[in-house]
N, C-alpha and C. Protein backbone atom coordinates (compact mmCIF):
# COMPACT_ATOMS: atom_id res chain seq x y z
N UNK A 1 0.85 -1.18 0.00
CA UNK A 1 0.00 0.00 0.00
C UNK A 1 0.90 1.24 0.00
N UNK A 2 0.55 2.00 -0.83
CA UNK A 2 2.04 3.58 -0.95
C UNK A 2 0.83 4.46 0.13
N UNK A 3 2.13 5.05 0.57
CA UNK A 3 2.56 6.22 1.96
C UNK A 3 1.24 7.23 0.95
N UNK A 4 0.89 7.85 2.48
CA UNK A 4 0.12 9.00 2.21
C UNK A 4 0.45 10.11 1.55
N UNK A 5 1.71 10.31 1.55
CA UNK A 5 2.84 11.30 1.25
C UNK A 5 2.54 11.30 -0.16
N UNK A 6 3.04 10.01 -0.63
CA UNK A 6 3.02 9.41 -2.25
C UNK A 6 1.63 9.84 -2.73
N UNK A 7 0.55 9.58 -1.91
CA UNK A 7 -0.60 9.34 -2.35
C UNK A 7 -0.97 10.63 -2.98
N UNK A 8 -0.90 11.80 -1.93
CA UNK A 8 -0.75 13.24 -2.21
C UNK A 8 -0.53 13.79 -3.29
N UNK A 9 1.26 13.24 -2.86
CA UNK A 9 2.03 14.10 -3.93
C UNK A 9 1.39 13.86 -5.79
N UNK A 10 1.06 12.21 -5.96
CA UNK A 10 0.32 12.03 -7.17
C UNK A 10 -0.97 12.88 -7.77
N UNK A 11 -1.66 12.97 -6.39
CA UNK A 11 -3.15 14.03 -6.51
C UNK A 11 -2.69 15.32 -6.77
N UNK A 12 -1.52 15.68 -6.23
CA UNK A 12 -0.99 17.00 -6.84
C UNK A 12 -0.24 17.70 -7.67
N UNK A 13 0.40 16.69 -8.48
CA UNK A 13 0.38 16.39 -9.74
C UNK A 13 -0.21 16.78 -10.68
N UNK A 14 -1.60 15.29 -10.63
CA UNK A 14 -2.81 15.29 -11.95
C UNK A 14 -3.60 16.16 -11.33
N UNK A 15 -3.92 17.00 -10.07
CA UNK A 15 -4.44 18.41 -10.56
C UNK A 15 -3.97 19.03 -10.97
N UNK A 16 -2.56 19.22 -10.94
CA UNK A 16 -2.03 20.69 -11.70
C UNK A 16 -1.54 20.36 -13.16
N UNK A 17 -1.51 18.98 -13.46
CA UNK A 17 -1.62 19.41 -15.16
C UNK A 17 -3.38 19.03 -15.93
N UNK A 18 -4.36 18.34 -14.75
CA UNK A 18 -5.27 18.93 -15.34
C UNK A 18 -5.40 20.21 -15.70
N UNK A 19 -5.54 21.01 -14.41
CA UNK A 19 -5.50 22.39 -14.36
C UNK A 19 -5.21 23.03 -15.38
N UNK A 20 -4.06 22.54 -15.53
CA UNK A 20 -3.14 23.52 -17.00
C UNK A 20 -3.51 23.17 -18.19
N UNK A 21 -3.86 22.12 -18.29
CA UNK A 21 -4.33 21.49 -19.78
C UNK A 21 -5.95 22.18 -20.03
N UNK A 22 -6.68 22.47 -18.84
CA UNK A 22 -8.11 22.98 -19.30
C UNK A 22 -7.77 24.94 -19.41
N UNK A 23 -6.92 25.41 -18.59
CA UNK A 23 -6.57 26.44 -18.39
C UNK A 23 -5.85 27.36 -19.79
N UNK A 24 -4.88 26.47 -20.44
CA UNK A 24 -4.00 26.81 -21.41
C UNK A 24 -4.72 27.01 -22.89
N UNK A 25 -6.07 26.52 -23.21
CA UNK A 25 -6.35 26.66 -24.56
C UNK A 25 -7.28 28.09 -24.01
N UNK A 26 -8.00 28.21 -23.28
CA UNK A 26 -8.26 29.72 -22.89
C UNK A 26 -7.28 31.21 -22.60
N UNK A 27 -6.26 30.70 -22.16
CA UNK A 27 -5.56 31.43 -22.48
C UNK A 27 -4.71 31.88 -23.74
N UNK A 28 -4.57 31.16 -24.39
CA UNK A 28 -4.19 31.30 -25.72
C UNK A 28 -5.46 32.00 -26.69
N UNK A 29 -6.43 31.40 -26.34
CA UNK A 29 -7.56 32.02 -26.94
C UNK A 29 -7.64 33.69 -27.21
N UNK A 30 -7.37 34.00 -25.70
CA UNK A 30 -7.55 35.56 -25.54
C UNK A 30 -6.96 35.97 -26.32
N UNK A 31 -5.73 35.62 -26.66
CA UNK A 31 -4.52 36.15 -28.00
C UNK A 31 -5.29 35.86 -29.43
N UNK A 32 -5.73 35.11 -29.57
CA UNK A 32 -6.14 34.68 -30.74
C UNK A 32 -7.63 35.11 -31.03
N UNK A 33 -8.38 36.41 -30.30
CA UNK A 33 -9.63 36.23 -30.21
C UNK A 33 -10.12 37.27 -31.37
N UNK A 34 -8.75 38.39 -31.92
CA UNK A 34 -9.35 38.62 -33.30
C UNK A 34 -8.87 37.82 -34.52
N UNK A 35 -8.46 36.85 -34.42
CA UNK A 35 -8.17 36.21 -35.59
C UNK A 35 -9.46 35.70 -36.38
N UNK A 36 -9.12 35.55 -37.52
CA UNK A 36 -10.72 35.34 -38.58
C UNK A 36 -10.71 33.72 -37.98
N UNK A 37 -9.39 33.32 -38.36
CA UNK A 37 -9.46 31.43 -38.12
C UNK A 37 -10.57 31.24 -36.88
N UNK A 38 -10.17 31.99 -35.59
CA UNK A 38 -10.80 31.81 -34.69
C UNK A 38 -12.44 31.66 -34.97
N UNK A 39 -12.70 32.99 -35.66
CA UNK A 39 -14.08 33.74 -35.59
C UNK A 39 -14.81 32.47 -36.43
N UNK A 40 -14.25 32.08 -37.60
CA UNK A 40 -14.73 31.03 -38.51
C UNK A 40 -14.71 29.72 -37.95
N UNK A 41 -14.00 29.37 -36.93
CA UNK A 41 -14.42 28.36 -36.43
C UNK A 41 -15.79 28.33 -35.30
N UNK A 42 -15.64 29.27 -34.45
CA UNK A 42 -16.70 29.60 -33.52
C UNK A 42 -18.27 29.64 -34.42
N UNK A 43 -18.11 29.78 -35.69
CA UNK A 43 -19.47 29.82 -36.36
C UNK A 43 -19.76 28.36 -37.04
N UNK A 44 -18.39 27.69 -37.21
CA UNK A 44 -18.44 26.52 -37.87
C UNK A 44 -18.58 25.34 -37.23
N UNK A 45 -17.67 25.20 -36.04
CA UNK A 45 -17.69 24.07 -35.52
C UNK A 45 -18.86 23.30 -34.70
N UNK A 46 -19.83 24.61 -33.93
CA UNK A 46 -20.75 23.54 -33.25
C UNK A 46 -21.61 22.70 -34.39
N UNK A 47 -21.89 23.45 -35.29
CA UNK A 47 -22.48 22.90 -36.84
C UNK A 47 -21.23 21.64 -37.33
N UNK A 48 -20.53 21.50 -37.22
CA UNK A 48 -19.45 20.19 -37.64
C UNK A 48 -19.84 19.26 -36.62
N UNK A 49 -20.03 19.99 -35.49
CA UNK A 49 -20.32 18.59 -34.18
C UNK A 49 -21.28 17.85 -34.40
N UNK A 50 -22.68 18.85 -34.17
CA UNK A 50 -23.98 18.32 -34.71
C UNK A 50 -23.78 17.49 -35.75
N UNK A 51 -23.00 17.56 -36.95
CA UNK A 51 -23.24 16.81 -38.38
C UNK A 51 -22.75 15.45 -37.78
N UNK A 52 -21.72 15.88 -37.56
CA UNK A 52 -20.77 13.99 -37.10
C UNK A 52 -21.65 13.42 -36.38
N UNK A 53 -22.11 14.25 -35.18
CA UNK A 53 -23.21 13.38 -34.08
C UNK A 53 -24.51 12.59 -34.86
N UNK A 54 -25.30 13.38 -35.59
CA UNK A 54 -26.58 12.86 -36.36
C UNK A 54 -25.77 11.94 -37.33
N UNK A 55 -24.67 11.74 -38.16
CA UNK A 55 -24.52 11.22 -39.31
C UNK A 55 -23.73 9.25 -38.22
N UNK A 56 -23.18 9.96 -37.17
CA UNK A 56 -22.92 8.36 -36.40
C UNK A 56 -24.46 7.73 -35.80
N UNK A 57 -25.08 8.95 -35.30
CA UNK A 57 -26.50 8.34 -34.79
C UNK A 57 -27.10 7.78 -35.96
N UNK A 58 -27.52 8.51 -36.76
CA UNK A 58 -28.32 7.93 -38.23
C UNK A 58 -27.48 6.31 -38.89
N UNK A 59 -26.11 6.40 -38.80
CA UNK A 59 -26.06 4.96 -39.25
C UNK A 59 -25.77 4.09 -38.71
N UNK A 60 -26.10 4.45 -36.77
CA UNK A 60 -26.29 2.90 -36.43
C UNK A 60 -27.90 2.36 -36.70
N UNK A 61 -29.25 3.84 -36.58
CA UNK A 61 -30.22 3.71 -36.65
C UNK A 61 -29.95 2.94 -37.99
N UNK A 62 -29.70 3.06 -39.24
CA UNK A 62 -30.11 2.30 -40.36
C UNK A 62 -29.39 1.55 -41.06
N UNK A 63 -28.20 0.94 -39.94
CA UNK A 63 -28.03 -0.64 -40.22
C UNK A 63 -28.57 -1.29 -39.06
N UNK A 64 -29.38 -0.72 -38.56
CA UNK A 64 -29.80 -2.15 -37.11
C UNK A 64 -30.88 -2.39 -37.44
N UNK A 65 -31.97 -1.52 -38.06
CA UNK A 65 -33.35 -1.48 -38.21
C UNK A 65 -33.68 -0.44 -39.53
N UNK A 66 -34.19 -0.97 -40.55
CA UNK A 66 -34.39 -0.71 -41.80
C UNK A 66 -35.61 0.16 -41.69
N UNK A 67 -36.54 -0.48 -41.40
CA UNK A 67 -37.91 0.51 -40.80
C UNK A 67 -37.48 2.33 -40.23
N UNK A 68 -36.78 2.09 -39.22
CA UNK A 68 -36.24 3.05 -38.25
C UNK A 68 -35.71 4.33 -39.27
N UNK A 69 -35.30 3.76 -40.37
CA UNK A 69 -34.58 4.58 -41.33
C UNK A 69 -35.78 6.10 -41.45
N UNK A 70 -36.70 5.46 -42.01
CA UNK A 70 -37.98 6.70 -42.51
C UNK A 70 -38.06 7.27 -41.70
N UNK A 71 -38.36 6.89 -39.74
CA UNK A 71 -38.77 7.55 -38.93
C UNK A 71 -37.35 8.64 -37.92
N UNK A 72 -35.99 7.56 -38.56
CA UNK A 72 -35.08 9.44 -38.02
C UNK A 72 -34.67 10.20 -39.16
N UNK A 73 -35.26 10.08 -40.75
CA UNK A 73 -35.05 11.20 -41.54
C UNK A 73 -36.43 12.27 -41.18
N UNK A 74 -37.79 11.37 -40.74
CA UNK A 74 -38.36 12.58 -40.84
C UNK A 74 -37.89 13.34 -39.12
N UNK A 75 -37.69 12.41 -38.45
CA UNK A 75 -37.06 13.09 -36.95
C UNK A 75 -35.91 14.64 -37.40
N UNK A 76 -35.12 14.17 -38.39
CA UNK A 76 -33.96 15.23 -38.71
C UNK A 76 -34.76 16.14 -39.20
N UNK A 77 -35.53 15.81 -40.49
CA UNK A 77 -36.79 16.94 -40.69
C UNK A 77 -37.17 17.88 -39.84
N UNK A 78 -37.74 17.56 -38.37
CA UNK A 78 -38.23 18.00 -37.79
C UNK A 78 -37.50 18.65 -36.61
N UNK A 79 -35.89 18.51 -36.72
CA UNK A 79 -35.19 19.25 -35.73
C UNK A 79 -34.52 20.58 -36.70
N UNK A 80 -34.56 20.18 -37.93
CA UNK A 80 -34.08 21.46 -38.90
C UNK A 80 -35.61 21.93 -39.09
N UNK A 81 -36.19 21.79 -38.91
CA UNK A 81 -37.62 22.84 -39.23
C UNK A 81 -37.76 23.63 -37.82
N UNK A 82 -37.36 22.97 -37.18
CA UNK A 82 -37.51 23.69 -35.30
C UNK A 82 -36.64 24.43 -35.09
N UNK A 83 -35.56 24.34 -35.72
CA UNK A 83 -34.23 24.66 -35.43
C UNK A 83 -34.43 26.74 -36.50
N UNK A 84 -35.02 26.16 -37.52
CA UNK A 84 -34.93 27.36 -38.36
C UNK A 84 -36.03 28.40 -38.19
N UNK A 85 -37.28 27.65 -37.19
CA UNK A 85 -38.63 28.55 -37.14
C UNK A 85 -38.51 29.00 -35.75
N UNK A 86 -37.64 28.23 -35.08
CA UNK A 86 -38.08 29.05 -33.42
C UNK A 86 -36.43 29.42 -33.01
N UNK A 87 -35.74 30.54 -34.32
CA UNK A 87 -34.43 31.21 -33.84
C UNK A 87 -33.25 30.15 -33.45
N UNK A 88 -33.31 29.35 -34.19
CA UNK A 88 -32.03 28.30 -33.79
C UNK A 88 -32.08 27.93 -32.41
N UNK A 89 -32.34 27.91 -31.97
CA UNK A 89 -32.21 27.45 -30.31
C UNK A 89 -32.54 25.82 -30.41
N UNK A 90 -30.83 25.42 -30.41
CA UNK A 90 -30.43 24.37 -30.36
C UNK A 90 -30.68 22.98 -29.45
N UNK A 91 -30.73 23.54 -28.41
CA UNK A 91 -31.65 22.68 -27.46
C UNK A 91 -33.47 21.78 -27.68
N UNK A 92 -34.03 22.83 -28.23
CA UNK A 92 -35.33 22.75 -28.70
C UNK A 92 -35.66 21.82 -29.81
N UNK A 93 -34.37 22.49 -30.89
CA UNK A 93 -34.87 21.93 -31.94
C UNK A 93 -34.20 20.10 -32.01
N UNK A 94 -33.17 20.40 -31.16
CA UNK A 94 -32.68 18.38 -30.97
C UNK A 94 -33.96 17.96 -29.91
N UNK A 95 -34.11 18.50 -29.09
CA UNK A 95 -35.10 17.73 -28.30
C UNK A 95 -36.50 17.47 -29.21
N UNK A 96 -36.75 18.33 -29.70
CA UNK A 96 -38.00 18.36 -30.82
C UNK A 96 -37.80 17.22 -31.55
N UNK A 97 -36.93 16.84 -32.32
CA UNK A 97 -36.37 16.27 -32.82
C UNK A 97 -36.26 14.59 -32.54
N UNK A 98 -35.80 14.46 -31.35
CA UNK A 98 -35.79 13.41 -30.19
C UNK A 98 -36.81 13.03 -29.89
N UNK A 99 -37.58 13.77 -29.55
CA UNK A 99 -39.26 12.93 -29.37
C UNK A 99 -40.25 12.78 -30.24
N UNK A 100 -39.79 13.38 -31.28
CA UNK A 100 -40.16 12.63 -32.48
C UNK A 100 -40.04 11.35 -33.09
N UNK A 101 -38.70 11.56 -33.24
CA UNK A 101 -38.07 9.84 -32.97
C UNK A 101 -38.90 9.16 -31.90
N UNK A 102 -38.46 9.16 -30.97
CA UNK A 102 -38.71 8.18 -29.84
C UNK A 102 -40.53 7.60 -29.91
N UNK A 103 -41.15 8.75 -30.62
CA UNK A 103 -42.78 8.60 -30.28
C UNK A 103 -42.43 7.65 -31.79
N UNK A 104 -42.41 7.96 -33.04
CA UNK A 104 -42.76 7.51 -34.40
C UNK A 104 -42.15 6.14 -34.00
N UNK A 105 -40.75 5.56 -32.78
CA UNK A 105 -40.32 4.60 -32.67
C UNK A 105 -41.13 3.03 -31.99
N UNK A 106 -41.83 4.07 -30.83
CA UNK A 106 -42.27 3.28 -30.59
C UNK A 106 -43.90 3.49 -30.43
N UNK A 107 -44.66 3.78 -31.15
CA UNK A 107 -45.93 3.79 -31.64
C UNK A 107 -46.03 3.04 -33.04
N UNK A 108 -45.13 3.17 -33.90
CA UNK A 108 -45.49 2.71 -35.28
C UNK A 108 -44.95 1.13 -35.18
């Protein structure tokens, strides 16, 4: 069993390069906060996340269950129609979205 000492000294450690590792891309940021690269990513990327997320969700949905296919294109339908009529508010329009799915899933 290692000394308390040891035990410590390890915990104080992996906090301080957690610390630094969550700390250091914000700080760099501030330097970089008129750059276009920056600005173009901040408009681009949560839209890159979303895509990867729906495009891995969508093809486990339609190689496991063929049926399922119709009911999360019109689900995507219905989170880009929510998404574009009630001001993007991203939350809404995936949850909108989500229980669409989930109801067309298991009702039909």
């Amino acid at each position: 069993m290692p000394s308390t000492s040891y035990l410590v000294a390890v915990l104080a450690i992996v906090f301080t390069i957690t610390l630094a590792l969550r700390a250091v891309p914000f700080a760099v940021l501030g330097r970089l906060r008129g750059s276009a690269i920056v600005r173009r990513l901040a408009v681009w990327m949560p839209v890159g996340i979303l895509a990867i997320l729906a495009v891995t969700a969508l093809h486990g949905t339609i190689m496991t269950d063929p049926h399922g296919t119709w009911y999360a294109l019109l689900a995507v339908a219905v989170t880009i129609g929510v998404h574009l009529a009630f001001g993007r508010r991203t939350i809404l329009s995936v949850g909108a979205g989500t229980a669409v799915y989930v109801v067309l899933l298991n009702t039909l």
